[in-house]
Protein backbone atom coordinates (compact mmCIF):
# COMPACT_ATOMS: atom_id res chain seq x y z
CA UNK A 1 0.00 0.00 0.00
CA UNK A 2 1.25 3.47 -1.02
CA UNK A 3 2.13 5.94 1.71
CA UNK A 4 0.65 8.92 1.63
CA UNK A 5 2.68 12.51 2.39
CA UNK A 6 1.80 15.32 4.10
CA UNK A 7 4.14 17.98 5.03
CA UNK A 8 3.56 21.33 7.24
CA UNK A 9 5.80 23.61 9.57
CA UNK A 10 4.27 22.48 13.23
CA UNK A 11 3.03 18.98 13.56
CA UNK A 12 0.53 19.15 16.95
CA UNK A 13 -0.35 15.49 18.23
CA UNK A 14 -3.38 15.40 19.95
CA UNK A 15 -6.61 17.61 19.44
CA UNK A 16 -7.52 18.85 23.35
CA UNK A 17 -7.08 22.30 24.36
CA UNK A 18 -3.16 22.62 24.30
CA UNK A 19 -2.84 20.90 20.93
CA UNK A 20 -5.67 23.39 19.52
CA UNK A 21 -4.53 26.16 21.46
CA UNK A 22 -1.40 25.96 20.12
CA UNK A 23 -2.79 25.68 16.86
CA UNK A 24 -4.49 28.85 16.70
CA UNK A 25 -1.69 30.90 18.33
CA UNK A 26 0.39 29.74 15.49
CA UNK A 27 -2.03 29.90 12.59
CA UNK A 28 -2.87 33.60 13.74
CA UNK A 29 0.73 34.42 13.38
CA UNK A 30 1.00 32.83 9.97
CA UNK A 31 2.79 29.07 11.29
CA UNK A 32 0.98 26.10 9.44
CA UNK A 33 0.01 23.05 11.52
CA UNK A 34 -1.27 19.74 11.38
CA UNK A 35 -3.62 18.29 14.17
CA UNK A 36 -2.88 14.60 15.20
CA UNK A 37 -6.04 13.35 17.39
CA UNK A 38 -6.49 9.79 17.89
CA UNK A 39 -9.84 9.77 19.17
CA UNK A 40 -13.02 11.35 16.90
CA UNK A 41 -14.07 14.96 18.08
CA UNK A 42 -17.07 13.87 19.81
CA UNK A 43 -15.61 12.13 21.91
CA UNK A 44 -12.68 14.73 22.80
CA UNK A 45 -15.51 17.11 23.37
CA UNK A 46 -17.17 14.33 26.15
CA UNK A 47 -14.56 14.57 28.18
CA UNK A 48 -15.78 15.88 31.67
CA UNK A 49 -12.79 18.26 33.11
CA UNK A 50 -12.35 21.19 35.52
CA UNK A 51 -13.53 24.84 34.78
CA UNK A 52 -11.39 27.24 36.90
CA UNK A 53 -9.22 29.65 34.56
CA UNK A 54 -6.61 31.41 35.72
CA UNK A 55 -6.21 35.08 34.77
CA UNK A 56 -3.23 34.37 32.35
CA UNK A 57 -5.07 31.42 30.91
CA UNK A 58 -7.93 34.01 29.97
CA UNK A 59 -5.56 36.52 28.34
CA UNK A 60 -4.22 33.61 26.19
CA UNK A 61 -7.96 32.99 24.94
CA UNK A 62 -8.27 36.74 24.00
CA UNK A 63 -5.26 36.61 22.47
CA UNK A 64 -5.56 33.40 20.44
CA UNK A 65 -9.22 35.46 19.50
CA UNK A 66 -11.62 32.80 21.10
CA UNK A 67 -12.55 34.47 24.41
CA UNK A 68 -16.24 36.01 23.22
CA UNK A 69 -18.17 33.56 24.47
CA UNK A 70 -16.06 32.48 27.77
CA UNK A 71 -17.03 36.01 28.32
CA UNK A 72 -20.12 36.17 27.77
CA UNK A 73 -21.24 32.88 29.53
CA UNK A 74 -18.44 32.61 31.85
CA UNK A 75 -18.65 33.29 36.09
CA UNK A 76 -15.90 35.32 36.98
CA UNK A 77 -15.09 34.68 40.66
CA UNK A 78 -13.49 36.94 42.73
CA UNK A 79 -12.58 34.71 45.67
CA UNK A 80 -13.44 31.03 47.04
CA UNK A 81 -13.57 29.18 50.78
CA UNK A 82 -11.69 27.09 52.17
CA UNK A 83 -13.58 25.45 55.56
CA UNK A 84 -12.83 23.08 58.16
CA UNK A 85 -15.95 21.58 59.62
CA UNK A 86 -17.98 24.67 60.18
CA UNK A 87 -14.45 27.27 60.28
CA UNK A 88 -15.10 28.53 56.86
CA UNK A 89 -12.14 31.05 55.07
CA UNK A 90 -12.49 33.48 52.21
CA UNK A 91 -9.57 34.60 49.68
CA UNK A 92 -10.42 37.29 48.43
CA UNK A 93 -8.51 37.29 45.35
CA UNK A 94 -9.45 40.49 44.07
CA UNK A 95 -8.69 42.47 47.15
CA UNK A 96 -5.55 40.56 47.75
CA UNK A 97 -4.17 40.32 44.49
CA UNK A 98 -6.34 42.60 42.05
CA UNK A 99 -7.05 39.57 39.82
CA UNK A 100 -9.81 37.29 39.57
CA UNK A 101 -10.52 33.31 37.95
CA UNK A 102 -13.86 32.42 35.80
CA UNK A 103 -15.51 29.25 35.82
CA UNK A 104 -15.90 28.20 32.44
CA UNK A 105 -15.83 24.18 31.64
CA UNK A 106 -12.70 22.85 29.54
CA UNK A 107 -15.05 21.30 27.13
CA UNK A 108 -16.42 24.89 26.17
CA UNK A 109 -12.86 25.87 26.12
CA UNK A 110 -12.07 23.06 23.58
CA UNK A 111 -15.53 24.15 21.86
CA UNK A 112 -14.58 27.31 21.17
CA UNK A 113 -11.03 26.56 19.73
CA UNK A 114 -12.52 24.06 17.57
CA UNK A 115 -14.73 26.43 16.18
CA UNK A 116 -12.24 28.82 15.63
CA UNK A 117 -9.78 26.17 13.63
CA UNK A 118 -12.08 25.31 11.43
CA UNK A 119 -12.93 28.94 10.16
CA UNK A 120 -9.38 29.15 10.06
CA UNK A 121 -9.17 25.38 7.61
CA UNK A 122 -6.74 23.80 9.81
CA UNK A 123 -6.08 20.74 9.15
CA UNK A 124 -7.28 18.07 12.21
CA UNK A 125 -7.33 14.49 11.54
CA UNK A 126 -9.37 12.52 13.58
CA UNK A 127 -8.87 8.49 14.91
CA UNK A 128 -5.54 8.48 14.02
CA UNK A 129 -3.54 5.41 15.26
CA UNK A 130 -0.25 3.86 14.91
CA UNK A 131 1.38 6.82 15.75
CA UNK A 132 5.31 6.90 15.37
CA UNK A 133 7.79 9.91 15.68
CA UNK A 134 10.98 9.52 13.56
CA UNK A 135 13.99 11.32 13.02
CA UNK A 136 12.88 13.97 16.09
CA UNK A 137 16.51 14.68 16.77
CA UNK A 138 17.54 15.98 13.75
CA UNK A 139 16.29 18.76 10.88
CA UNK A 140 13.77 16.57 9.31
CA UNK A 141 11.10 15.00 11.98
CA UNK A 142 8.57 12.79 10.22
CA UNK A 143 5.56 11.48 11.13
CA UNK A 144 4.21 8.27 10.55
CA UNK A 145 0.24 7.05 11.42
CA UNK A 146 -2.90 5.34 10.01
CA UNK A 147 -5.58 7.12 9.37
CA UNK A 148 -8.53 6.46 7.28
CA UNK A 149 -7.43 2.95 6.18
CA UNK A 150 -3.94 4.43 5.18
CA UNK A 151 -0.44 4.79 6.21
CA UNK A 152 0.34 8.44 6.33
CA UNK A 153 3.72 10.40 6.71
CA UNK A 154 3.49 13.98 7.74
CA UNK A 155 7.07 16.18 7.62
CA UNK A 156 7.86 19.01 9.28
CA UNK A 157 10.16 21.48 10.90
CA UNK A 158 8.82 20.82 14.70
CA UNK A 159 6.52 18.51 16.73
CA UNK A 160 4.58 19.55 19.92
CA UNK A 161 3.48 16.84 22.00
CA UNK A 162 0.33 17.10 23.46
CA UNK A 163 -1.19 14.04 23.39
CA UNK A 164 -1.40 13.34 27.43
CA UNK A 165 0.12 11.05 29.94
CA UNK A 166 -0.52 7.77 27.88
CA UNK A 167 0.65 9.32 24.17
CA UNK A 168 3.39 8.41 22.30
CA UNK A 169 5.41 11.74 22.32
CA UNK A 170 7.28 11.77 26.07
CA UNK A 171 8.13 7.80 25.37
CA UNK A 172 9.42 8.85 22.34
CA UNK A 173 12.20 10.82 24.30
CA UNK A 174 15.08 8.08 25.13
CA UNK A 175 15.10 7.02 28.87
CA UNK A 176 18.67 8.13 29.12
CA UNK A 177 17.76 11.55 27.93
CA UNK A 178 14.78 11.91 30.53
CA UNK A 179 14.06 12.08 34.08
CA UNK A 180 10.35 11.45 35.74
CA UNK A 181 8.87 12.51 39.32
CA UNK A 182 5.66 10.64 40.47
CA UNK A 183 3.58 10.88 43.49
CA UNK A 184 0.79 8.43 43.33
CA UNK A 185 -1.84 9.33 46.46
CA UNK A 186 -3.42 6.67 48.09
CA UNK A 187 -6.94 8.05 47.18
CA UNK A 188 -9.41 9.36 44.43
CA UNK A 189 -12.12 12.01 43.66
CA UNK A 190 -15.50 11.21 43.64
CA UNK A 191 -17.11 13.38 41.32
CA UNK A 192 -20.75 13.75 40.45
CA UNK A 193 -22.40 16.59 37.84
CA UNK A 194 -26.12 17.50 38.78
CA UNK A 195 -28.36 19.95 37.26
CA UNK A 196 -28.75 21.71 40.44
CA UNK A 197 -28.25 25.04 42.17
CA UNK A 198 -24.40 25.18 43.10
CA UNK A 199 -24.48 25.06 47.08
CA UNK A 200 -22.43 28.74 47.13
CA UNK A 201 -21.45 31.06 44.43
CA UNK A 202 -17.70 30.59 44.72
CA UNK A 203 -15.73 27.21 45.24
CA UNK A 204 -15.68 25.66 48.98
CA UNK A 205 -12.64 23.33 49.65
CA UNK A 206 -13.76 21.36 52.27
CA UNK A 207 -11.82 19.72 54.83
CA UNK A 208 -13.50 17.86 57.58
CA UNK A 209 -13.69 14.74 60.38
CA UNK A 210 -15.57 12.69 57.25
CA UNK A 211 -12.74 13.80 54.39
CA UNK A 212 -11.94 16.28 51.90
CA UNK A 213 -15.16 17.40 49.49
CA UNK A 214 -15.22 20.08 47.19
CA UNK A 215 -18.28 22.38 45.63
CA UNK A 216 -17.95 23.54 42.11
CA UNK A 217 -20.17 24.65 38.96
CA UNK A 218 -20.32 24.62 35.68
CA UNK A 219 -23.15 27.74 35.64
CA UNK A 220 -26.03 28.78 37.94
CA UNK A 221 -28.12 25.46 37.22
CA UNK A 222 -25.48 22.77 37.05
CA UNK A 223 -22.86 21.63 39.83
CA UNK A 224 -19.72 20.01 39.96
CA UNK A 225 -18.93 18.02 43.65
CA UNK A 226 -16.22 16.07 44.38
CA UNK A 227 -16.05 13.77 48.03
CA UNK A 228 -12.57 11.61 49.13
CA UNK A 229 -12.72 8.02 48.04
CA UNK A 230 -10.52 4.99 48.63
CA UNK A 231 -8.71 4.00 45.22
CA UNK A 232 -10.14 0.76 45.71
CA UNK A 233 -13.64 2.00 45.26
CA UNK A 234 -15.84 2.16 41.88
CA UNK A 235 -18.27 4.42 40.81
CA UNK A 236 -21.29 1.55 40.61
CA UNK A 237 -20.30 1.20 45.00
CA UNK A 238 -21.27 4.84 44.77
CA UNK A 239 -25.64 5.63 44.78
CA UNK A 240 -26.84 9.18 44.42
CA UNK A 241 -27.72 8.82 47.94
CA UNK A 242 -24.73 7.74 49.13
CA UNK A 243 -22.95 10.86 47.60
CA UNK A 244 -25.13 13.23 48.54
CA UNK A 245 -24.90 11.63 52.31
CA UNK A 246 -20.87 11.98 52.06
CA UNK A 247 -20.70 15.54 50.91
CA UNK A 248 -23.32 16.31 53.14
CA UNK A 249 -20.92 15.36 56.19
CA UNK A 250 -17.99 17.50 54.62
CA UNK A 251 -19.58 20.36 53.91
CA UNK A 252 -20.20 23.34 56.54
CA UNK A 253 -23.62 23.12 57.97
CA UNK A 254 -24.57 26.31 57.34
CA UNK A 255 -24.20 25.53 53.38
CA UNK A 256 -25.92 22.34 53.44
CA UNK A 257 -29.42 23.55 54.96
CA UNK A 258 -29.80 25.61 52.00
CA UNK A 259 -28.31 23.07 49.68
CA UNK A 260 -30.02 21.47 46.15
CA UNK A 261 -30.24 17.94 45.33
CA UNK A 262 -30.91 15.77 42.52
CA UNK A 263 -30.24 12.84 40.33
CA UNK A 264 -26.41 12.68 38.74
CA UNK A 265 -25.91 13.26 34.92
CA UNK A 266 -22.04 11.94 35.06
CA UNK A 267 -19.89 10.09 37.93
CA UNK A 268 -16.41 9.13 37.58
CA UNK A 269 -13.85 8.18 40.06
CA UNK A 270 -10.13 10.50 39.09
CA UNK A 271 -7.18 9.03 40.98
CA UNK A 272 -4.58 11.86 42.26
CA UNK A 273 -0.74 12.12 41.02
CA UNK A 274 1.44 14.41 40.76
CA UNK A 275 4.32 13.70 37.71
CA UNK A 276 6.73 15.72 36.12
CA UNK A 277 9.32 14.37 32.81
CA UNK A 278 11.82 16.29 31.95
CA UNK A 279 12.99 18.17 30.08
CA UNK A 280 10.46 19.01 27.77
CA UNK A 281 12.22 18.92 24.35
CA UNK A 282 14.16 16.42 22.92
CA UNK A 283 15.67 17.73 19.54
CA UNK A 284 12.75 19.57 17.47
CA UNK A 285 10.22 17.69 19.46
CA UNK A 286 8.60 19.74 22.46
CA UNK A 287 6.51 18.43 24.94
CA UNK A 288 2.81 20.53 26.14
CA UNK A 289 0.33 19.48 29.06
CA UNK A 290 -0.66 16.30 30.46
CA UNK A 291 2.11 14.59 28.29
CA UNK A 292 4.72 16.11 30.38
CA UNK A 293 2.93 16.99 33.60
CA UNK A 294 -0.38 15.88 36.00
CA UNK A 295 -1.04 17.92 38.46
CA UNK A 296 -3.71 16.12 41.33
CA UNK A 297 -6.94 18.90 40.73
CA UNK A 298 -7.11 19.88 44.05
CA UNK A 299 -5.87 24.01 43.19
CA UNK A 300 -7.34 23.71 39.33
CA UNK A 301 -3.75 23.82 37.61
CA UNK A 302 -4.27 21.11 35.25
CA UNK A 303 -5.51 22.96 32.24
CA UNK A 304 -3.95 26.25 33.36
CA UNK A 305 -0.56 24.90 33.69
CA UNK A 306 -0.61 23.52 29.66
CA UNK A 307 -1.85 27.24 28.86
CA UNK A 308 1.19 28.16 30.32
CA UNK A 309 3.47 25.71 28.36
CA UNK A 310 1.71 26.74 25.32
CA UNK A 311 2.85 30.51 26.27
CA UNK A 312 6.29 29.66 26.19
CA UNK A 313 6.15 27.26 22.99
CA UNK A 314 4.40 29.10 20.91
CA UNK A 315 6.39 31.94 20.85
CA UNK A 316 9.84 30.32 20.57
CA UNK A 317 8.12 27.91 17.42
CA UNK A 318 7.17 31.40 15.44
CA UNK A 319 10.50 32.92 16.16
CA UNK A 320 12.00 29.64 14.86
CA UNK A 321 10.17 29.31 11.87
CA UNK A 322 9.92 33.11 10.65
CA UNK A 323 12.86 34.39 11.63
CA UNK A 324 15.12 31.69 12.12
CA UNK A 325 15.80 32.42 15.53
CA UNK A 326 16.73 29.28 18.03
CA UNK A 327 16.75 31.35 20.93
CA UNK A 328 13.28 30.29 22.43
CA UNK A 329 13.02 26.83 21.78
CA UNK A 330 16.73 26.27 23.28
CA UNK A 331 15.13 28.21 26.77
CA UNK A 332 11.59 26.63 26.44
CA UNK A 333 11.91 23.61 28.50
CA UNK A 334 13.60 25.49 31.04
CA UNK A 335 11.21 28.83 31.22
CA UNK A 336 8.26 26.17 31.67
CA UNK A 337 9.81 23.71 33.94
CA UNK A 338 10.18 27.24 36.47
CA UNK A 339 6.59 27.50 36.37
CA UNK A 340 5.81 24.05 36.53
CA UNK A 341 7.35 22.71 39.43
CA UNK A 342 5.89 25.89 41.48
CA UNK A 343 2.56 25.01 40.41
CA UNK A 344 3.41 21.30 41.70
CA UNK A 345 4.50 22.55 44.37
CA UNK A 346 1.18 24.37 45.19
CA UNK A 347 -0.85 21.62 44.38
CA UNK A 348 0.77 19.26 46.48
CA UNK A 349 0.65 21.36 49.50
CA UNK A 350 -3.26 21.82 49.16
CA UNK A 351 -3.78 18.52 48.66
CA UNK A 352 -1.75 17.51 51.80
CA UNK A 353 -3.41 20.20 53.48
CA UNK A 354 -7.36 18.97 52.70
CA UNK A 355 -7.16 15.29 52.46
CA UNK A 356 -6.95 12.18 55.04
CA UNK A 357 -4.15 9.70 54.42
CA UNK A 358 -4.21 6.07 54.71
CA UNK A 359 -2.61 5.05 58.34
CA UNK A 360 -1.90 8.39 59.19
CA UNK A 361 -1.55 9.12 63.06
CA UNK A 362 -3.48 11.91 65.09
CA UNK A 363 -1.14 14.46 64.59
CA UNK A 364 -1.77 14.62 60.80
CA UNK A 365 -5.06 15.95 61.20
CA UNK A 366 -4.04 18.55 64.24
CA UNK A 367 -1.92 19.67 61.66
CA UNK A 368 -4.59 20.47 58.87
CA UNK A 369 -6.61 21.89 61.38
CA UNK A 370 -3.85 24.18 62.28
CA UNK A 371 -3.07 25.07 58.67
CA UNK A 372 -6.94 26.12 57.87
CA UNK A 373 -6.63 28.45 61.52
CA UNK A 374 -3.70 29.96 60.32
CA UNK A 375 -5.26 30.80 56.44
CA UNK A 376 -8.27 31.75 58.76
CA UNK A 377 -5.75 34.63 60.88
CA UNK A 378 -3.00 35.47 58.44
CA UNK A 379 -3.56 37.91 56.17
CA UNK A 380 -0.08 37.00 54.23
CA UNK A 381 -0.87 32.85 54.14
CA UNK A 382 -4.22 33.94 52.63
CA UNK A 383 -2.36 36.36 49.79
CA UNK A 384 -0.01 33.36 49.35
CA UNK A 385 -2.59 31.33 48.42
CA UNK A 386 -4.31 33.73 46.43
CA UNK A 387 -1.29 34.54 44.00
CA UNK A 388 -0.98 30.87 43.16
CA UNK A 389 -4.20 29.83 43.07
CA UNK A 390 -4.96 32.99 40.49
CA UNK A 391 -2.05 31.88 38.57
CA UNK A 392 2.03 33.02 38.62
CA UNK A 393 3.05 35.30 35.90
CA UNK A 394 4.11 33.59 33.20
């Protein structure tokens, strides 16, 4: 069977929001690309994620010229709680840092951009398997993959990897050539969506004598929650009731007398990790998101933090290919690995901070409790956690 070619400047493999993201930021600046997505589009756009953008996550959607609807629809929020039991904490990010997060759900995120691709005729090729990288450490990186019934082989100048934990661009990096971090936690989110009333109009991290929960939204009629579960536990061991029981015991009392519920629409069980690979480019292939990073979602940096990478690639890619000009790609994996391990770093501590652990001894728990008085009295541990959880500068 004949092989088919394709050739472009910027090869993207995988069709979420980095890989499209990236996409558009380079097609507005006059960079061609070809999108790599194994799976079909409906399905990409089924996936249930988080909806907390940072501020520098929505100046990258204005920028890339898809932010008109996240504006119009979106909830910008201008603080959240934290509570223990019935001690509940504002952060006021606005007062303590002058910038604010919107809730707006990754899917309309990835919505958006893939409206705006196709106005702009990128090319995205859907259910594409048998995906191999070749030649990535050298001038002329090809592509090799099935798609339709055929072998295809796209060349290019560059590759971004964005195709997630399980894809094929980080493995594609030698193990000699790269280092990995893991923390696996010994538990899992619980999460349920409902078309109900959100219990508050900001976020409530909830730590408590019956676990961590959490209280999110989508928009004023549909909620997000999220309760503690063992990793040994499956969503069928999990009734509506049950949930609704669970979060009931987490959350403050005052917010569950006033409190909507109903029947779920989607449950899922999401272990917690934190990972890191680096670096993040091996010879003209760079890696973006979840295929170089996984944050756990306690502080909302998983979509965020691939915004960021996408920042840092994009421009380096157009000075590369316009002007010739290595500069930013030799600094990229650096620049983002700054920002990345911070953001681990703050997503690790809140997660330590709102969960129960396995075998852990009494004085664990003093200890949360004394973390979540201390946010409660300390004006500079609450500004702390509002500059991170807006989002670092890029």
């Amino acid at each position: 069977m004949e092989t088919l070619s394709l050739k472009t400047q910027v090869a993207i493999i995988g069709g979420g929001p980095s890989g499209l993201l990236l996409s558009q930021l380079l097609n507005r600046s006059g960079v061609d690309t070809v999108i790599l997505e194994r799976t079909s589009r409906e399905r990409v756009l089924a996936r249930i994620r988080a909806g907390v953008l940072e501020s520098g996550t929505v100046t990258m959607l204005e920028e890339a010229g898809v932010a008109d609807r996240l504006h119009r629809e979106g909830h910008p929020h201008e603080g959240c709680w934290f509570s223990d039991d019935d001690l509940m904490v504002r952060i006021n990010f606005a007062e303590l840092t002058g910038k604010t997060v919107t809730v707006y759900g990754q899917t309309e995120v990835t919505r958006d951009l893939y409206a705006a691709q196709d106005v702009m005729g990128t090319t995205i090729l859907h259910e594409v398997s048998d995906v191999v990288i070749n030649n990535a450490d050298s001038a002329t990186p090809k592509i090799t993959f099935t798609h339709d019934g055929n072998t295809k082989q796209l060349s290019c100048d560059y590759i971004a990897g964005c195709d997630g934990f399980h894809g094929v661009s980080r493995r594609t990096i030698p193990d000699a050539k790269r280092k990995e971090f893991e923390r696996v936690y010994p538990f899992g989110w619980l999460g349920i969506l409902s078309r109900t009333r959100p219990a508050h109009e900001e976020l409530i991290y909830a730590n408590s004598s019956s676990g961590f929960a959490l209280a999110s939204m989508r928009n004023e009629n549909l909620s997000r929650y999220y309760v503690q579960v063992p990793l040994t536990d499956k969503v069928e061991d999990w009734s509506d009731d049950a949930f609704w029981t669970r979060l009931f015991a987490c959350l403050p009392s005052d917010v569950v007398k006033t409190m909507e519920t109903g029947p779920s629409i989607e449950k899922s069980i999401a272990p917690l990790r934190s990972f890191v690979s680096e670096p993040l480019r091996w010879g003209r292939l760079f890696l973006v998101g979840d295929a170089a990073h996984i944050v756990p979602p306690t502080g909302a940096k998983g979509l965020n933090l691939a915004v960021s990478d996408v920042f840092y690639l994009h421009q380096a890619l157009i000075y590369a290919v316009q002007k010739g000009d290595d500069s930013g790609i030799d600094a990229y994996s650096g620049r983002a690995m700054t920002r990345i391990w911070k953001s681990m770093r703050f997503s690790w501590q809140l997660t330590t901070m709102l969960h129960q652990f396995d075998g852990e001894d009494s004085f664990a728990g003093q200890m949360r409790k004394a973390a979540m008085l201390h946010l409660a009295q300390s004006d500079t541990a609450r500004k702390d956690l509002a500059e991170n959880y807006v989002g670092l500068p890029f």
